[in-house]
N, C-alpha and C. Protein backbone atom coordinates (compact mmCIF):
# COMPACT_ATOMS: atom_id res chain seq x y z
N UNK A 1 0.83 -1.17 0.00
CA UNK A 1 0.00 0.00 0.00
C UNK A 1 0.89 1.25 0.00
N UNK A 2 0.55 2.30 -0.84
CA UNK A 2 1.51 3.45 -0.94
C UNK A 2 1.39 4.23 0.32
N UNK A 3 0.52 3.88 1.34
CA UNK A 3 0.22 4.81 2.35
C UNK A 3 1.67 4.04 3.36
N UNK A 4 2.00 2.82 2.96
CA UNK A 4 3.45 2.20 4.31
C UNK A 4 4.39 3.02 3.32
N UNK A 5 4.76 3.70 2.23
CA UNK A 5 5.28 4.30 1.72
C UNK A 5 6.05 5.62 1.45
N UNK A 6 5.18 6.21 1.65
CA UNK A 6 4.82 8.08 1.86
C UNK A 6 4.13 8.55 2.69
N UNK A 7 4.50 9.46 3.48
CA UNK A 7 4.02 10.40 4.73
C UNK A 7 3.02 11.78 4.25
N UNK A 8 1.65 11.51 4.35
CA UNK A 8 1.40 13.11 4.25
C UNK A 8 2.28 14.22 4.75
N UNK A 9 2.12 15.28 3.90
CA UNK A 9 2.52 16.56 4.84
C UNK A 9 4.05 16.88 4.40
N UNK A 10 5.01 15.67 3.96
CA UNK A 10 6.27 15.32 3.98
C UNK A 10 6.68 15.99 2.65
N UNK A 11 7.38 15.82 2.97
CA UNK A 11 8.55 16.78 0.71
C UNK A 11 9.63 15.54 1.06
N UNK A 12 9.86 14.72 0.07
CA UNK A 12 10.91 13.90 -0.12
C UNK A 12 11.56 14.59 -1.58
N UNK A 13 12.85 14.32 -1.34
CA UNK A 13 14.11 14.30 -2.79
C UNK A 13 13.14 13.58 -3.24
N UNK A 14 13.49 14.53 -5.00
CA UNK A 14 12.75 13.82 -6.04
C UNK A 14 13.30 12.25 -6.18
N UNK A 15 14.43 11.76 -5.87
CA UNK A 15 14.78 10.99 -6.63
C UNK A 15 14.36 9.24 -5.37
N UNK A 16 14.41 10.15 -4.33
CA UNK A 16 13.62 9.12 -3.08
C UNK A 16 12.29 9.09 -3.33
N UNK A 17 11.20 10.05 -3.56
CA UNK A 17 10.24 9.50 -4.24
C UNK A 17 10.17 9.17 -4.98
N UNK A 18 10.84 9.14 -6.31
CA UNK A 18 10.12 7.77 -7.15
C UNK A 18 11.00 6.77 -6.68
N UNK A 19 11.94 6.36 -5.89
CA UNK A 19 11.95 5.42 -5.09
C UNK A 19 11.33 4.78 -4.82
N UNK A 20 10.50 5.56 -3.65
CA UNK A 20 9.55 5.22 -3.06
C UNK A 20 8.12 4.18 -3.47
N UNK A 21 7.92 5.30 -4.75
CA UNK A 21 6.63 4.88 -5.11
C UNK A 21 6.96 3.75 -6.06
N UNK A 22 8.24 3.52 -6.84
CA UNK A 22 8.24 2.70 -7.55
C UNK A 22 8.76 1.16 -6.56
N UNK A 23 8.80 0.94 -5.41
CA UNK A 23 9.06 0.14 -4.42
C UNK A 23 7.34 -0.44 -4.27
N UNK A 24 6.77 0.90 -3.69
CA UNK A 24 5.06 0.66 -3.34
C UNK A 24 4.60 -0.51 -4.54
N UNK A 25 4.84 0.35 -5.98
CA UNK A 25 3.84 -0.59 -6.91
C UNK A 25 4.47 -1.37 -7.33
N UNK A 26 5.76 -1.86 -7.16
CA UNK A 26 6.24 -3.28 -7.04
C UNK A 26 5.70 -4.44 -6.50
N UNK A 27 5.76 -3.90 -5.26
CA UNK A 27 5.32 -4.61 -4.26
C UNK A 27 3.26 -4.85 -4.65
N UNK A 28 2.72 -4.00 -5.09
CA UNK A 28 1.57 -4.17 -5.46
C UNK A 28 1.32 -5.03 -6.57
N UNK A 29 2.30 -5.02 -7.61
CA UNK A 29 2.26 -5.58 -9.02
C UNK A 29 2.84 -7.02 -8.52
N UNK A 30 3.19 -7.44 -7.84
CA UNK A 30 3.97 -8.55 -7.20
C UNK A 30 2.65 -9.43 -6.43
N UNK A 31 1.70 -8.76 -5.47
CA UNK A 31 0.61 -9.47 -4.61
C UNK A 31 -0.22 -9.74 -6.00
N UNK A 32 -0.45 -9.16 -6.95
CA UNK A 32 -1.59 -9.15 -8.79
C UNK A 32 -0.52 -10.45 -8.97
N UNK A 33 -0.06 -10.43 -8.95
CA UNK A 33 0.99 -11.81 -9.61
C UNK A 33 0.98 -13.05 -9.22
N UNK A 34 1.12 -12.72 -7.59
CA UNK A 34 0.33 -13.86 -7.01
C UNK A 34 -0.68 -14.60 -6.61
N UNK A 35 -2.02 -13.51 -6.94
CA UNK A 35 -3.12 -14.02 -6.95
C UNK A 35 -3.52 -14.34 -7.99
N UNK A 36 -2.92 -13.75 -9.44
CA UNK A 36 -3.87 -13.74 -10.39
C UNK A 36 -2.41 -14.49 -11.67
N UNK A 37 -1.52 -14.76 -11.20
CA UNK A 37 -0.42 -15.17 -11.72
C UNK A 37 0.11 -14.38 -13.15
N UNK A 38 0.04 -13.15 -13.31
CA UNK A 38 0.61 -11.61 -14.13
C UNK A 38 0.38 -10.44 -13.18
N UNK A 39 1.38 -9.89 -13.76
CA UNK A 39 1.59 -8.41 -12.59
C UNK A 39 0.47 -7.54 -13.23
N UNK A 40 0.31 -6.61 -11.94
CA UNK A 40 -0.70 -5.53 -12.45
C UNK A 40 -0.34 -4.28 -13.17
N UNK A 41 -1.06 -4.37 -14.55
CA UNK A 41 -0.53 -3.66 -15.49
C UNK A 41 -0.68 -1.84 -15.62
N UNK A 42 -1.88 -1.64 -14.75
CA UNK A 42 -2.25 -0.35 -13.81
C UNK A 42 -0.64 0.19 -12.99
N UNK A 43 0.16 -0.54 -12.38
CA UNK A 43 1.24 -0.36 -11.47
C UNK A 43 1.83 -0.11 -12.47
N UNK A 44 2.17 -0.69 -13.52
CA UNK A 44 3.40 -0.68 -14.45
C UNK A 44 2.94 0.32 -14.94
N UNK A 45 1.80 1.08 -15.48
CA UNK A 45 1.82 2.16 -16.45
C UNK A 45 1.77 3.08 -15.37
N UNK A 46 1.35 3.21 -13.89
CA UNK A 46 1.86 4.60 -12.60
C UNK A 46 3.40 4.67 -12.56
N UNK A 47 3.93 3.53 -12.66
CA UNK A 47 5.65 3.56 -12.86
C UNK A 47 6.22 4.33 -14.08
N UNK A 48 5.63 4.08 -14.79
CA UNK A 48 6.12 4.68 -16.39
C UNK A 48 5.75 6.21 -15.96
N UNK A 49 4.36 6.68 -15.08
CA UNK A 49 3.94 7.67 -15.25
C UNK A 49 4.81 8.48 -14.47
N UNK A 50 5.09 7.99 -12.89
CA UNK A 50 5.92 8.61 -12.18
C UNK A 50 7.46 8.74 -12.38
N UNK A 51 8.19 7.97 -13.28
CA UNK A 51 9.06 8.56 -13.98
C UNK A 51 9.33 9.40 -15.22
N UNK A 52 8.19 9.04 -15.88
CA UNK A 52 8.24 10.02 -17.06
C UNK A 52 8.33 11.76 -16.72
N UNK A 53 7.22 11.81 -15.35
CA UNK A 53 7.06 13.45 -14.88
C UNK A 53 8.08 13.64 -14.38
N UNK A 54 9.08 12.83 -13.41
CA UNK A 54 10.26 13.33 -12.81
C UNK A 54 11.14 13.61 -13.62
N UNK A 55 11.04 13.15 -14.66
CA UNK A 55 12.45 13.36 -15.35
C UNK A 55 12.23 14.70 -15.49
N UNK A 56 11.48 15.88 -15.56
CA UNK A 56 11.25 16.67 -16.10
C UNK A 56 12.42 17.78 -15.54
N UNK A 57 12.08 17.14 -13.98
CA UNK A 57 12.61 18.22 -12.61
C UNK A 57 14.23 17.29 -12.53
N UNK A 58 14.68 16.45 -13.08
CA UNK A 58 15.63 15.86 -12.62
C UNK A 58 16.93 16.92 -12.82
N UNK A 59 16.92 17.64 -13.45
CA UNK A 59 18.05 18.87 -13.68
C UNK A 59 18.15 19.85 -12.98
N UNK A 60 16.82 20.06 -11.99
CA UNK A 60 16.90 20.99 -10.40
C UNK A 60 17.40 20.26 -9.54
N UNK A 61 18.42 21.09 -9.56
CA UNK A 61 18.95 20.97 -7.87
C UNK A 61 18.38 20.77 -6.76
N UNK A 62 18.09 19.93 -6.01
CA UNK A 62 17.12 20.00 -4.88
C UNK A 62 15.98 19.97 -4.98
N UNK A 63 15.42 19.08 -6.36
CA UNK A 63 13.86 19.26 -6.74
C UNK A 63 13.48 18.46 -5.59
N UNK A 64 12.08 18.51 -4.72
CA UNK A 64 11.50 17.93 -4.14
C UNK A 64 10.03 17.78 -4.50
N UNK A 65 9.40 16.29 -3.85
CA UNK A 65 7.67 16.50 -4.30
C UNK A 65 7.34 16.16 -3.28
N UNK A 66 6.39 17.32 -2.48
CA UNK A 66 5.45 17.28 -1.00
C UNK A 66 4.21 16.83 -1.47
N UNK A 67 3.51 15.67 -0.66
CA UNK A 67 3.06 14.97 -0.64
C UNK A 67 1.60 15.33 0.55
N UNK A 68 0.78 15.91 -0.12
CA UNK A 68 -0.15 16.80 0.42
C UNK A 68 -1.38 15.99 1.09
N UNK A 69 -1.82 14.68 0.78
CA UNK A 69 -3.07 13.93 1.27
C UNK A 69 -3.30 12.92 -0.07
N UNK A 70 -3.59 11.52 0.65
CA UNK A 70 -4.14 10.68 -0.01
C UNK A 70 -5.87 10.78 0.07
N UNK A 71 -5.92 10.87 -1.31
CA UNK A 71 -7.33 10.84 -2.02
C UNK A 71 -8.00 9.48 -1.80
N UNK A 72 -9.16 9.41 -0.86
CA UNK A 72 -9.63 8.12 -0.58
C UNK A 72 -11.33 7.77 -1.50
């Protein structure tokens, strides 16, 4: 779950969050695998998504992304 992941409220280094999140939907695409024996293909395209946007900021110095509330 991305919530054992990321802290509301928090600003992590860009490069620790997609860490982060790409750890979370591992670990999510991994439990789809084992129940349903293929990973979840939803995780793999948030992975693609959350690196594609970072790269953007990867040339700031000190880019960070604060992490404001999970949408329930």
């Amino acid at each position: 779950m991305i919530k054992e992941h990321l802290d509301p409220g928090r600003a992590y280094a860009l490069g620790d969050f997609v860490a982060r999140c790409e750890r979370a939907l591992e670990i999510a695409s991994d439990r789809v695998r084992a129940k349903y024996g293929f990973p979840c293909s939803i995780a793999r395209a948030e992975r693609v998504e959350i690196r594609r946007r970072a790269e953007a900021y990867e040339d700031r110095e000190g880019a960070e992304v604060k992490v404001i509330a999970f949408i329930e």
